[in-house]
C-alpha atoms as a PDB file:
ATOM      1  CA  UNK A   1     115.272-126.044 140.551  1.00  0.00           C
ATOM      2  CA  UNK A   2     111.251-125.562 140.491  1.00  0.00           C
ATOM      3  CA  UNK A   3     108.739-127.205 142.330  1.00  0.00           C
ATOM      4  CA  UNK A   4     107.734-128.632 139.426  1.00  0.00           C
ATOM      5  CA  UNK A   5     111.125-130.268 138.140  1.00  0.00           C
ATOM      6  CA  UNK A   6     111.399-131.240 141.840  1.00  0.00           C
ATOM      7  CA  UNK A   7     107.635-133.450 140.904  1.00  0.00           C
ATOM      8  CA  UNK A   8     108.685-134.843 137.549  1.00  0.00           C
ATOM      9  CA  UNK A   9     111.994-136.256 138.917  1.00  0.00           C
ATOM     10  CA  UNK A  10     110.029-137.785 141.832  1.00  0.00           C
ATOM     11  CA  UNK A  11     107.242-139.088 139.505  1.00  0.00           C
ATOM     12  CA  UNK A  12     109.079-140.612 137.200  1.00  0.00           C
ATOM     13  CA  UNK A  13     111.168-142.488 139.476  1.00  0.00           C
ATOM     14  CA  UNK A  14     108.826-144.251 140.783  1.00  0.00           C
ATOM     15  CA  UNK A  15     108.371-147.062 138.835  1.00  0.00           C
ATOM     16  CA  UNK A  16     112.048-147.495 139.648  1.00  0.00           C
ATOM     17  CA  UNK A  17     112.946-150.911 140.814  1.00  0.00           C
ATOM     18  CA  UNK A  18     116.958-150.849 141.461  1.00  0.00           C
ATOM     19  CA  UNK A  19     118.137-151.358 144.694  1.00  0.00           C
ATOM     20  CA  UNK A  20     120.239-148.683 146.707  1.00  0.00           C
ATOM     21  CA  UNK A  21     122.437-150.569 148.456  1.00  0.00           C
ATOM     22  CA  UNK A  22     123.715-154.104 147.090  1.00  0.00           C
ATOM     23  CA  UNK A  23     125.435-154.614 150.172  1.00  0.00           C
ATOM     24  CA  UNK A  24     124.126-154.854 153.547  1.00  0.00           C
ATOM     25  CA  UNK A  25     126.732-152.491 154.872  1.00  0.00           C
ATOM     26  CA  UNK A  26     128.028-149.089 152.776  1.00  0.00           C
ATOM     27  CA  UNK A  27     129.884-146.581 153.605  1.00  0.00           C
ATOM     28  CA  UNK A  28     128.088-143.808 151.083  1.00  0.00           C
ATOM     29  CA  UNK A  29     129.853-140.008 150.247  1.00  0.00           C
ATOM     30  CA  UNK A  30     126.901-137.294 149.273  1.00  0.00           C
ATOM     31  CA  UNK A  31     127.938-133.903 147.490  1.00  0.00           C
ATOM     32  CA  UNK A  32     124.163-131.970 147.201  1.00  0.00           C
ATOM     33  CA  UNK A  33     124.367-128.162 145.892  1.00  0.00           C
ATOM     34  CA  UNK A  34     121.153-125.705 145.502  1.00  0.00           C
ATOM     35  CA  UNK A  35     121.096-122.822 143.911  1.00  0.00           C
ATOM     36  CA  UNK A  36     117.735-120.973 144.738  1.00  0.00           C
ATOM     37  CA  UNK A  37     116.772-117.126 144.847  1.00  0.00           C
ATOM     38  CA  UNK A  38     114.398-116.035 147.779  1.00  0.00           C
ATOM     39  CA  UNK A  39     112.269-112.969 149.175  1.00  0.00           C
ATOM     40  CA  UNK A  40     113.815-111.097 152.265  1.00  0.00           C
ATOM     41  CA  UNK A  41     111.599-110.021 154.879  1.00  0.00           C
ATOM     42  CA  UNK A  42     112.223-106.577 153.743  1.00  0.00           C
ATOM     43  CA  UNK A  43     110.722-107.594 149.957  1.00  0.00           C
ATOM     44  CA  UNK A  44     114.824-107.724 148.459  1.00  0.00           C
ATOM     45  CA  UNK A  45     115.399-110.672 146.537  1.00  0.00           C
ATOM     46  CA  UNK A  46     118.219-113.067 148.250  1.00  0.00           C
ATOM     47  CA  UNK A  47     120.335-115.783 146.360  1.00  0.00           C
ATOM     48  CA  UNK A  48     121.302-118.324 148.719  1.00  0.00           C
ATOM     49  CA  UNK A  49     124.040-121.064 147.391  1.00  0.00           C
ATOM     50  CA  UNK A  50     124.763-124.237 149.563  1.00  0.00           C
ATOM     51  CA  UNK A  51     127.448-127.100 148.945  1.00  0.00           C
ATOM     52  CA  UNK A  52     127.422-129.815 151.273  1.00  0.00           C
ATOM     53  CA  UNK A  53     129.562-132.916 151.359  1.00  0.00           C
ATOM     54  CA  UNK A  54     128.592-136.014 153.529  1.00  0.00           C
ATOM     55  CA  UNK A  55     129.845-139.041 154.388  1.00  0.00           C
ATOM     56  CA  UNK A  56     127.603-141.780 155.844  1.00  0.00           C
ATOM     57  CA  UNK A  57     128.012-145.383 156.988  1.00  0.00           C
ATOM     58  CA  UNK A  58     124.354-146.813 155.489  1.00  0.00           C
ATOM     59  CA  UNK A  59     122.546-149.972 156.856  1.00  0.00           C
ATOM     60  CA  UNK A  60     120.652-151.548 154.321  1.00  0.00           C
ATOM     61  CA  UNK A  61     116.727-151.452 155.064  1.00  0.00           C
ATOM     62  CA  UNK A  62     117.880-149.644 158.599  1.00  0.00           C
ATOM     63  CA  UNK A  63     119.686-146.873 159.862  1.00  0.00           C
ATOM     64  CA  UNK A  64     121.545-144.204 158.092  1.00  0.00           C
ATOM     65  CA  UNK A  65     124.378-141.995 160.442  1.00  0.00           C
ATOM     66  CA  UNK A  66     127.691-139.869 159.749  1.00  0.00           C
ATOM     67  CA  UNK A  67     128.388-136.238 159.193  1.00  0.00           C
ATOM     68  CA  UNK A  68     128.161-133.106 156.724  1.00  0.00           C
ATOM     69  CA  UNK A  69     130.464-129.887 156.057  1.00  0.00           C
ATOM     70  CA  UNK A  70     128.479-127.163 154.381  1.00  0.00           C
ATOM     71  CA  UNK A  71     129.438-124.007 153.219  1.00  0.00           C
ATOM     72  CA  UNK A  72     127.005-121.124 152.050  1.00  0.00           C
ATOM     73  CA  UNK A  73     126.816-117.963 150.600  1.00  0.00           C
ATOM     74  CA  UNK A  74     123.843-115.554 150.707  1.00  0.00           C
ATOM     75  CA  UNK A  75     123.470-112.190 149.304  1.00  0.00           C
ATOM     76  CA  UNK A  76     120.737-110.566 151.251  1.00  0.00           C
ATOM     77  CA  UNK A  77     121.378-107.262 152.124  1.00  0.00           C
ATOM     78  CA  UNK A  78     125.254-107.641 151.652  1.00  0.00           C
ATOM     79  CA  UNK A  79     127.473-110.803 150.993  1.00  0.00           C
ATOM     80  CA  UNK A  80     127.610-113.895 153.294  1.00  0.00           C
ATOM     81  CA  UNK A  81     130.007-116.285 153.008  1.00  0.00           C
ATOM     82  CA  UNK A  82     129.421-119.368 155.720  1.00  0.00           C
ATOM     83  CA  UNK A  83     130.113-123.055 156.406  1.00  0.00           C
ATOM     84  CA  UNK A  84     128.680-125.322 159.148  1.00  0.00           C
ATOM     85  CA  UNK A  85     129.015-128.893 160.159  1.00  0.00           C
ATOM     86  CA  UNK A  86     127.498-131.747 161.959  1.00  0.00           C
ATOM     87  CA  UNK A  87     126.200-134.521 162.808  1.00  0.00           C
ATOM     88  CA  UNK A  88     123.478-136.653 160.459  1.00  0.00           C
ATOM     89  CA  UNK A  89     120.961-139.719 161.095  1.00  0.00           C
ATOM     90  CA  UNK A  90     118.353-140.582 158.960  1.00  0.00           C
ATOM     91  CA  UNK A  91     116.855-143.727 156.290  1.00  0.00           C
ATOM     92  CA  UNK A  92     117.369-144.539 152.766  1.00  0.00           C
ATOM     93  CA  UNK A  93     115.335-146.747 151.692  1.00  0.00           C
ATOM     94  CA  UNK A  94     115.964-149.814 148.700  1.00  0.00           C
ATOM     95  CA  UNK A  95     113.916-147.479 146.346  1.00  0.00           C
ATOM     96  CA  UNK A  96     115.704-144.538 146.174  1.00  0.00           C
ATOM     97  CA  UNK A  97     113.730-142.564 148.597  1.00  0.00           C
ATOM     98  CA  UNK A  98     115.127-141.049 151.988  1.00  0.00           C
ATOM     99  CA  UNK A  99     114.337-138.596 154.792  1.00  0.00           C
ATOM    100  CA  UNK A 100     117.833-137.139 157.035  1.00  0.00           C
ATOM    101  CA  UNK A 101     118.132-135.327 159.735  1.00  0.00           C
ATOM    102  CA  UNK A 102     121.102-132.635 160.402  1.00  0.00           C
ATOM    103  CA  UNK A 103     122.361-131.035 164.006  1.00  0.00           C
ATOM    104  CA  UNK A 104     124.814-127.917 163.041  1.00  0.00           C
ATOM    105  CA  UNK A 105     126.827-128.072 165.749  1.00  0.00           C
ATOM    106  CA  UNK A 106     128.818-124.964 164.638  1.00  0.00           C
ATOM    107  CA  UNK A 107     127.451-122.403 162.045  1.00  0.00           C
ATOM    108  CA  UNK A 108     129.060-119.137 160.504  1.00  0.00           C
ATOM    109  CA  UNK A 109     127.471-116.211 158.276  1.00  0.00           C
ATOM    110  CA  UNK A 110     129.350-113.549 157.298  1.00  0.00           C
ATOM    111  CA  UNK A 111     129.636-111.696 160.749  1.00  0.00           C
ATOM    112  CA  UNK A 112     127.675-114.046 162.453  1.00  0.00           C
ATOM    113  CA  UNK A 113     129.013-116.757 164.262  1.00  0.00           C
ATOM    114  CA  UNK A 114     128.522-119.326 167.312  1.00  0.00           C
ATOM    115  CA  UNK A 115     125.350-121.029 165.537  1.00  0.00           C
ATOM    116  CA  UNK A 116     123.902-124.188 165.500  1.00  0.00           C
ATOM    117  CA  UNK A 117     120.194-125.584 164.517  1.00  0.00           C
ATOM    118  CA  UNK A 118     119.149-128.946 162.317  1.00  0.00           C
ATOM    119  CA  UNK A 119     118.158-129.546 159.211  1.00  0.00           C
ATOM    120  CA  UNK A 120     114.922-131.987 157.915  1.00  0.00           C
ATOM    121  CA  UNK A 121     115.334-133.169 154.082  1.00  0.00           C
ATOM    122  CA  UNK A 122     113.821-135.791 152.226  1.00  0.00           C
ATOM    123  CA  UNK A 123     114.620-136.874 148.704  1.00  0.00           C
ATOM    124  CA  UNK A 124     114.766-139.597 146.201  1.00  0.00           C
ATOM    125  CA  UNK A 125     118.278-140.915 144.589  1.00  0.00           C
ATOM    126  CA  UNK A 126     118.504-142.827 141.291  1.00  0.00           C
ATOM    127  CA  UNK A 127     121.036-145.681 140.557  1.00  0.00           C
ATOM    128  CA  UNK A 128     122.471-144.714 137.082  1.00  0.00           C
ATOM    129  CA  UNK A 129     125.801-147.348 137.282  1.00  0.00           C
ATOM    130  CA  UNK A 130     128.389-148.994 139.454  1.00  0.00           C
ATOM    131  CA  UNK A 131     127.896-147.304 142.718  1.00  0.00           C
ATOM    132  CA  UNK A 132     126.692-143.880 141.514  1.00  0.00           C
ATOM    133  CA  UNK A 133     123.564-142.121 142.500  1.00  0.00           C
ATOM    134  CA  UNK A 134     122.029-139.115 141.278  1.00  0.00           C
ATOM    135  CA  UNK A 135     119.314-137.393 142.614  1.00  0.00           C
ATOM    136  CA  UNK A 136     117.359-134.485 144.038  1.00  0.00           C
ATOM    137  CA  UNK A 137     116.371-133.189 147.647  1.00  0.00           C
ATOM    138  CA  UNK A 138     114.131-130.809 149.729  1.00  0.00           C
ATOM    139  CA  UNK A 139     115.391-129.136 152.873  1.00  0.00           C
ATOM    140  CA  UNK A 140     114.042-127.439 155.778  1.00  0.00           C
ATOM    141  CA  UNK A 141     116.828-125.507 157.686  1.00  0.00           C
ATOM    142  CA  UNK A 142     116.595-123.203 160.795  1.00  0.00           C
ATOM    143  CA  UNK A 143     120.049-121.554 162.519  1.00  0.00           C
ATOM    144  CA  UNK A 144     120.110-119.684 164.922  1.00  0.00           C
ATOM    145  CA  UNK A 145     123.274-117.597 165.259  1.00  0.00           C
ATOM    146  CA  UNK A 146     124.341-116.362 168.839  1.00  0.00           C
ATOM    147  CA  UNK A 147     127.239-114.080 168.398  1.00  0.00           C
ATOM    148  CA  UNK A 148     127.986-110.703 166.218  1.00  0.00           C
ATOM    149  CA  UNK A 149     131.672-110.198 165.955  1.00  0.00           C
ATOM    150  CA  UNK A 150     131.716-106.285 164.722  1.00  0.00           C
ATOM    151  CA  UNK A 151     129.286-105.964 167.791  1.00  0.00           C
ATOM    152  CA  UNK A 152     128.882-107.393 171.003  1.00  0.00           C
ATOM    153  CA  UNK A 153     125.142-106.060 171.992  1.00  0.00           C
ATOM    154  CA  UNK A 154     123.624-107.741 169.279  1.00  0.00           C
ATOM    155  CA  UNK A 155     121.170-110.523 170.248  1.00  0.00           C
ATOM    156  CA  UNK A 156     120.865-113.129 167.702  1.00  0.00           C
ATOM    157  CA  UNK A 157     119.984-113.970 164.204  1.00  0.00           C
ATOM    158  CA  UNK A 158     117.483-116.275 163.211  1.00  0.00           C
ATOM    159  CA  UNK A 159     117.812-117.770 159.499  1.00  0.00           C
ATOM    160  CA  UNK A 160     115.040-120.169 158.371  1.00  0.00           C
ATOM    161  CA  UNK A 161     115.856-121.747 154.680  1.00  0.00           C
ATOM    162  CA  UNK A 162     113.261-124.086 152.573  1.00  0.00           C
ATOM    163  CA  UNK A 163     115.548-125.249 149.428  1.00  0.00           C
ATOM    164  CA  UNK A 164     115.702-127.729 146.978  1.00  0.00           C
ATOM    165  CA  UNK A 165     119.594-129.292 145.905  1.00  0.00           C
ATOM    166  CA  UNK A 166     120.503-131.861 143.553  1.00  0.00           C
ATOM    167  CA  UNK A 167     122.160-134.938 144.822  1.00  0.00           C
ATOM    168  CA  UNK A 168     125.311-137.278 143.664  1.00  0.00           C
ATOM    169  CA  UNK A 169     126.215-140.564 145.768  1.00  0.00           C
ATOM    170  CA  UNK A 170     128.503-142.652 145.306  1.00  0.00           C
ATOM    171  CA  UNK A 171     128.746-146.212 147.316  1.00  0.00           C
ATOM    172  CA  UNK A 172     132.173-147.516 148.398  1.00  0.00           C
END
């Protein structure tokens, strides 16, 4: 998804006036996916694909908290496969806009495991009938990855991601 998509959706939600939450208590499931191509350090273009599935108890007009699993895959200078998982907190807000935070508590890339780092999105969903939400996010995410299993020398690996994802809620 382009910047620009990313604008349009925002824009012209925002005359929006149907509530999130009917309820004052939820308990919400997330799926958001991104699909997004990238520029190595090294100039190579990466394709980075993340899936993430969340479940959340939300507070209407308060607190947001539950957990995610996400798995990746990147193809940078070979094929990475990963999956990670934490803890969330965060707000949604009766309009449709929302800001989370995300601790990965346990992170694996390809070779790469032992990580753990957060994640900062922010987002707007749209009510489009019964309890279903649809939507579209922008993510900050830094890991940092403390062991190498093919080599035990190895210090760490740092991976800092920017990406968009679309968004589907439902409300139980």
């Amino acid at each position: 998804m382009r910047l620009w998509q990313i604008i349009a959706i925002f824009t012209l939600a925002l005359p929006a006036q149907a509530s999130l939450a009917p309820r004052m208590y939820s308990i919400m499931a997330q799926v958001n996916a991104g699909v997004y191509q990238a520029t190595a350090a090294n100039e190579d273009q990466s394709y980075n694909n993340k899936l993430s599935i969340e479940l959340l108890y939300l507070v209407r007009g308060g607190p947001t908290f539950g957990g995610r699993y996400m798995i990746e895959s990147r193809n940078e200078n070979q094929s990475n496969t990963g999956q990670a998982y934490g803890p969330m907190a965060g707000y949604y807000a009766d309009n449709g806009f929302f800001a989370v935070f995300t601790y990965d508590v346990l992170a694996k890339l390809g070779r790469w495991t032992n990580g753990e780092g957060f994640e900062v999105s922010a987002g707007y969903l749209e009510h489009i009938g019964d309890g279903y939400h649809v939507g579209a996010q922008f993510s900050v995410r830094k890991i940092r990855y403390k062991t190498d299993i093919t080599n035990n020398v190895a210090v760490s690996k740092d991976v800092t991601d920017h990406f968009p994802s679309l968004s589907l809620m439902y409300l139980f």
